[in-house]
PDB file of N, CA and C in Angstrom:
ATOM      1  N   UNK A   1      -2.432  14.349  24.398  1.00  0.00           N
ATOM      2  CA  UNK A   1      -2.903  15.541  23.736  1.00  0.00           C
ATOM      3  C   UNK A   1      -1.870  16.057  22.725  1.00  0.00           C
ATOM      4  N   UNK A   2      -0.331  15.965  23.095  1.00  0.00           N
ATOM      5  CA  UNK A   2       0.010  16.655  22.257  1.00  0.00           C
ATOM      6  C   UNK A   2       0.455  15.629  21.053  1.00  0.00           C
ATOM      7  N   UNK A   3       0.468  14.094  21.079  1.00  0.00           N
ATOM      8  CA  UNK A   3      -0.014  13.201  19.943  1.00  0.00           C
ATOM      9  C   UNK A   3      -0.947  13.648  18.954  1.00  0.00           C
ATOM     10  N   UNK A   4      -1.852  14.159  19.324  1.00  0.00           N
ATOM     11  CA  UNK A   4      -3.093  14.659  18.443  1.00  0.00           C
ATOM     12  C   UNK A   4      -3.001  15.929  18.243  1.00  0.00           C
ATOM     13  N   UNK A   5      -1.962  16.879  18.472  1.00  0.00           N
ATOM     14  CA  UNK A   5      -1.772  18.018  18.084  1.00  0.00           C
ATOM     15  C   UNK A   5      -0.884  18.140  17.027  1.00  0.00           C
ATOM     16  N   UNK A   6       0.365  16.944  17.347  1.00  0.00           N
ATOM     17  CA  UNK A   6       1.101  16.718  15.990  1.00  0.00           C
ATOM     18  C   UNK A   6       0.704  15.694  14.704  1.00  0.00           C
ATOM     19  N   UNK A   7      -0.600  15.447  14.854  1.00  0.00           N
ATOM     20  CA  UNK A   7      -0.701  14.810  14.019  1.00  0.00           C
ATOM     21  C   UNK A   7      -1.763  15.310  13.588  1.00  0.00           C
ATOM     22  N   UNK A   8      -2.530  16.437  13.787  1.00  0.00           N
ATOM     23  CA  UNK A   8      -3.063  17.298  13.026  1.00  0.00           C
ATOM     24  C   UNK A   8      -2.467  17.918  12.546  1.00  0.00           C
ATOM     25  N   UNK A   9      -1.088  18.718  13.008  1.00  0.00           N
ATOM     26  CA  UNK A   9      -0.265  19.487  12.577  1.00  0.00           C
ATOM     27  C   UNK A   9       0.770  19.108  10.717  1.00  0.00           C
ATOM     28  N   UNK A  10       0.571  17.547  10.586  1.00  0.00           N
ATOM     29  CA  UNK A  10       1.035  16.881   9.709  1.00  0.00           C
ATOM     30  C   UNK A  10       0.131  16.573   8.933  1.00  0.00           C
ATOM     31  N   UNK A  11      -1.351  16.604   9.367  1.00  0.00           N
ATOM     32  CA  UNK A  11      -2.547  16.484   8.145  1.00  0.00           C
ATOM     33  C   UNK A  11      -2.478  18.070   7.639  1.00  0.00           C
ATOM     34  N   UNK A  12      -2.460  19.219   8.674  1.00  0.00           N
ATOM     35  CA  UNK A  12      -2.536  20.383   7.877  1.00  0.00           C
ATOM     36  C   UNK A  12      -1.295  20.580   6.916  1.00  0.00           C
ATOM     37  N   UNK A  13      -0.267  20.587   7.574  1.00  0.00           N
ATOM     38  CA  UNK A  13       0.891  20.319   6.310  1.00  0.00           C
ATOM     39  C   UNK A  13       0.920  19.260   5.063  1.00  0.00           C
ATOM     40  N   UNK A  14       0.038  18.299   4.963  1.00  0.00           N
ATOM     41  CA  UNK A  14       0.295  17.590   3.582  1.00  0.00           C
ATOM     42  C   UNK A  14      -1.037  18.250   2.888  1.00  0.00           C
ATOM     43  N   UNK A  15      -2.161  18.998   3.788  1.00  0.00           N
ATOM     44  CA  UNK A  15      -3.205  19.637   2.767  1.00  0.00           C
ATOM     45  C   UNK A  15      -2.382  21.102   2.219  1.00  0.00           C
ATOM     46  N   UNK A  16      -1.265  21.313   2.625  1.00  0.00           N
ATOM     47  CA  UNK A  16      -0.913  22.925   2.828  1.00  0.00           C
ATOM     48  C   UNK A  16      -0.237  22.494   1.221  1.00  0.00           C
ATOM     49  N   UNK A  17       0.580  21.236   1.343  1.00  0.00           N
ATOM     50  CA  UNK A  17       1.720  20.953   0.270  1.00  0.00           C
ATOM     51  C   UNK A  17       0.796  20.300  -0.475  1.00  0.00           C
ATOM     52  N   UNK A  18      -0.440  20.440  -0.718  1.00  0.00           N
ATOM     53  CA  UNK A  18      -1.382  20.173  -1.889  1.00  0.00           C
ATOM     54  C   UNK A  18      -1.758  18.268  -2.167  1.00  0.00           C
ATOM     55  N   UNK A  19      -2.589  18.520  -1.036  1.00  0.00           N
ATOM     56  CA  UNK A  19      -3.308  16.768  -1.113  1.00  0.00           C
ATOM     57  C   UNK A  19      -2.958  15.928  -2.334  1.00  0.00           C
ATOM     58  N   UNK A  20      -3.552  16.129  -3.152  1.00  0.00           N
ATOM     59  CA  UNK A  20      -3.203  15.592  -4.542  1.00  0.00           C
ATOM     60  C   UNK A  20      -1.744  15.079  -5.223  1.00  0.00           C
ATOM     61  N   UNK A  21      -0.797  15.947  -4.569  1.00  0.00           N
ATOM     62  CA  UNK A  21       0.579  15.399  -4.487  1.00  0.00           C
ATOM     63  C   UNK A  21       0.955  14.367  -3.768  1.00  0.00           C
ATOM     64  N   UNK A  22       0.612  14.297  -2.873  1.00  0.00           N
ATOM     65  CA  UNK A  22       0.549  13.214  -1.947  1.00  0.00           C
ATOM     66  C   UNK A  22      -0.098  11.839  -2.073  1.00  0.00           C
ATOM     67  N   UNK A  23      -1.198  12.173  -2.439  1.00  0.00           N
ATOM     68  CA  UNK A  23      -2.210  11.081  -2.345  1.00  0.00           C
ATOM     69  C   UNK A  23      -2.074  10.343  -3.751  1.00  0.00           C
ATOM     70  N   UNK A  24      -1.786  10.829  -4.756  1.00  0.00           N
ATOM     71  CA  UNK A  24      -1.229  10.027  -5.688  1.00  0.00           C
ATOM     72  C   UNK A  24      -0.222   9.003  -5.827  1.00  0.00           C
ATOM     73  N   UNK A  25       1.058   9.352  -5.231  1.00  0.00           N
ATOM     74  CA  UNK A  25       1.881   8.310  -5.372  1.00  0.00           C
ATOM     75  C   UNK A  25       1.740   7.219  -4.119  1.00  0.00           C
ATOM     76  N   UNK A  26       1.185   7.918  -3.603  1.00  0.00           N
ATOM     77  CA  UNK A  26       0.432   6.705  -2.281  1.00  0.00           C
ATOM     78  C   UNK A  26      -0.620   5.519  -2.948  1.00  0.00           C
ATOM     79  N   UNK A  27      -1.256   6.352  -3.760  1.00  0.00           N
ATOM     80  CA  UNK A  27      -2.132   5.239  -4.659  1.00  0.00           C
ATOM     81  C   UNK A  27      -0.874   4.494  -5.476  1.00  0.00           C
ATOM     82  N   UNK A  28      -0.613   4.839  -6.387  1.00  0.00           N
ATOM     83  CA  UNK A  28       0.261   4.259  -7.277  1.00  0.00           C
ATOM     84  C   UNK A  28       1.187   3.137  -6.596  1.00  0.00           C
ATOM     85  N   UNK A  29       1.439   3.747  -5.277  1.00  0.00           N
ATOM     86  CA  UNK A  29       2.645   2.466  -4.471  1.00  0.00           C
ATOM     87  C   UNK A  29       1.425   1.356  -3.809  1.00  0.00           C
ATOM     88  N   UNK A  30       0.359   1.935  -3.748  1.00  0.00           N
ATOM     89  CA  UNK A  30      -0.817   0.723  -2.867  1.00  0.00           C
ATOM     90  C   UNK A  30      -1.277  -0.408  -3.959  1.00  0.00           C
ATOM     91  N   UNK A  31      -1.338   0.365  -5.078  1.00  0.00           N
ATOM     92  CA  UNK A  31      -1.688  -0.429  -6.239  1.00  0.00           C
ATOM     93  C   UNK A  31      -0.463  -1.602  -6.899  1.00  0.00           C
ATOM     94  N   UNK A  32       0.373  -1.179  -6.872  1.00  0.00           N
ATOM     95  CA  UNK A  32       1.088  -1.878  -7.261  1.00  0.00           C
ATOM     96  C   UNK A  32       1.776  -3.164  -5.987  1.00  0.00           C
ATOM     97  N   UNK A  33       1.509  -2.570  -4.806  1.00  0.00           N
ATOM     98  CA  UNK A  33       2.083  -3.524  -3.516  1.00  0.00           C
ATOM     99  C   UNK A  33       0.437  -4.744  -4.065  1.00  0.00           C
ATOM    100  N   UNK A  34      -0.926  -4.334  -4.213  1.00  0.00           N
ATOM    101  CA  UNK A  34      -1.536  -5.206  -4.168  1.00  0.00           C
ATOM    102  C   UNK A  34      -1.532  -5.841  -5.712  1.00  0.00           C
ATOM    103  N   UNK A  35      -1.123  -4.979  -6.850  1.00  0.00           N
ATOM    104  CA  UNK A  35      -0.831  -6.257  -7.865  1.00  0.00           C
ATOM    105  C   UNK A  35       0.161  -7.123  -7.935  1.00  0.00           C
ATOM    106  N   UNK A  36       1.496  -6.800  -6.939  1.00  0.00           N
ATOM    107  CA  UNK A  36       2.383  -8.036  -6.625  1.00  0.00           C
ATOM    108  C   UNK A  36       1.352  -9.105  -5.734  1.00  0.00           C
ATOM    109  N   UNK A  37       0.879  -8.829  -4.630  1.00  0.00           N
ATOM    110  CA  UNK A  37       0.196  -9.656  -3.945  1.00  0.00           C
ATOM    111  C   UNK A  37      -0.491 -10.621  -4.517  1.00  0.00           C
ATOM    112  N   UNK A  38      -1.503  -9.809  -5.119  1.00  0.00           N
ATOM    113  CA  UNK A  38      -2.044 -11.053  -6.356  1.00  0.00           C
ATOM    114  C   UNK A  38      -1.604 -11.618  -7.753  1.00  0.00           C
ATOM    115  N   UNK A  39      -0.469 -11.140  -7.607  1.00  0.00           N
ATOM    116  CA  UNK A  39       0.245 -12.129  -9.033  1.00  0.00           C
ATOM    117  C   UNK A  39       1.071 -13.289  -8.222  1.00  0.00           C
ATOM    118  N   UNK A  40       1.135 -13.207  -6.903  1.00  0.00           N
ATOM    119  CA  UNK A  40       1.804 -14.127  -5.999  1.00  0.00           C
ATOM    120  C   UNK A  40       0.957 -15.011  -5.692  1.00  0.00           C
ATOM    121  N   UNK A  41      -0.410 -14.936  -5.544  1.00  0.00           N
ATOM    122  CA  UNK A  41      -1.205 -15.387  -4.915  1.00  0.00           C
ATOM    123  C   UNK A  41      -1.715 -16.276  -6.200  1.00  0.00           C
ATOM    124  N   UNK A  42      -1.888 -15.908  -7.552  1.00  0.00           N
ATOM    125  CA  UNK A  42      -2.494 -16.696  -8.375  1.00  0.00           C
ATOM    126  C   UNK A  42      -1.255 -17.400  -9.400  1.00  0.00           C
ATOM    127  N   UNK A  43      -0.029 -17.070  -9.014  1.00  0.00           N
ATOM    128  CA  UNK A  43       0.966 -18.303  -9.407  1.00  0.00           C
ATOM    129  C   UNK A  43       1.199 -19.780  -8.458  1.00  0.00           C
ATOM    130  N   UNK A  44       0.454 -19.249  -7.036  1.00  0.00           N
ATOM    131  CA  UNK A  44       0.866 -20.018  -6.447  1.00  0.00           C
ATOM    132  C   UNK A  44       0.137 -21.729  -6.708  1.00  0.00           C
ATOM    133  N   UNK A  45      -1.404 -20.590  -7.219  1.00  0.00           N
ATOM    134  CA  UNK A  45      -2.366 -21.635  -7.348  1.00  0.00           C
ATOM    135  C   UNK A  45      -2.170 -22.186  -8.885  1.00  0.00           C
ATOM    136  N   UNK A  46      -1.694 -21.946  -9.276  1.00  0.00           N
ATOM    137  CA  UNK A  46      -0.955 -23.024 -10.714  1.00  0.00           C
ATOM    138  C   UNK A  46       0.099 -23.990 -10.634  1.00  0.00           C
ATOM    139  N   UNK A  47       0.761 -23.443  -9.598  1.00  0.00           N
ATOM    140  CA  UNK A  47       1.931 -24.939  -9.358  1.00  0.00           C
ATOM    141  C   UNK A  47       1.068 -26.591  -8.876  1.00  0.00           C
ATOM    142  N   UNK A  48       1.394 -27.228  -9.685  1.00  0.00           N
ATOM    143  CA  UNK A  48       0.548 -28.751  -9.204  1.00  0.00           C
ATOM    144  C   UNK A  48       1.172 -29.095  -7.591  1.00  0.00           C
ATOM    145  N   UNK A  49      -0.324 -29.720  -7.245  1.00  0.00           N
ATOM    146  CA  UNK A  49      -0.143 -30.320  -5.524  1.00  0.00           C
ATOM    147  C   UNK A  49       0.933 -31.018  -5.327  1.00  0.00           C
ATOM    148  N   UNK A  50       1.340 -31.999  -6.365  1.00  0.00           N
ATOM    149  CA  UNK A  50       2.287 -32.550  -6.142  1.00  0.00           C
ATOM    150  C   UNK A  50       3.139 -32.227  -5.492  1.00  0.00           C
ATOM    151  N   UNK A  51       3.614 -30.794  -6.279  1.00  0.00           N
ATOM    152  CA  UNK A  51       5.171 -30.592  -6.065  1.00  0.00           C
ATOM    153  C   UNK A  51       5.522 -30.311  -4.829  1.00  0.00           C
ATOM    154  N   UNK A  52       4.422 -29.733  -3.658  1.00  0.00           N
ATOM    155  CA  UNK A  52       4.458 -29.519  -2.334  1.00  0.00           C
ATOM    156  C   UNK A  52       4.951 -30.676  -1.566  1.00  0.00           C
ATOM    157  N   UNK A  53       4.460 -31.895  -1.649  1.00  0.00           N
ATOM    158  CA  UNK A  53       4.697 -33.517  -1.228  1.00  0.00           C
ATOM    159  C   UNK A  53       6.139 -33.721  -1.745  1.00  0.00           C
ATOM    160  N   UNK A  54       6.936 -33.499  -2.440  1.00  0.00           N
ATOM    161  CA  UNK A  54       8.432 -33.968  -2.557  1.00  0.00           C
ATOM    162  C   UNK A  54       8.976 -32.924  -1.477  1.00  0.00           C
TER     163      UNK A  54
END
């Protein structure tokens, strides 16, 4: 119970310190963790098969 008391207590405090502050650079860091992901993911698929076999 009191798990769920402090962690309401931390949703009312980031709505208190104005959602929008928050939730922005959370986007901005999610976005960019998943455009590394996929710039990793589609270099990988350009290296020829070969080079895996040496």
């Amino acid at each position: 119970m009191q798990t769920i008391e402090n962690g309401y207590r931390s949703l009312s405090l980031m709505y208190d310190l104005g959602f929008d502050r928050i939730i922005v650079p959370v986007v901005i860091v999610a976005g960019l963790v998943l455009a590394s992901i996929l710039a990793t993911e589609s270099s990988l698929l350009r290296v020829p098969a070969d080079y895996f076999l040496n």
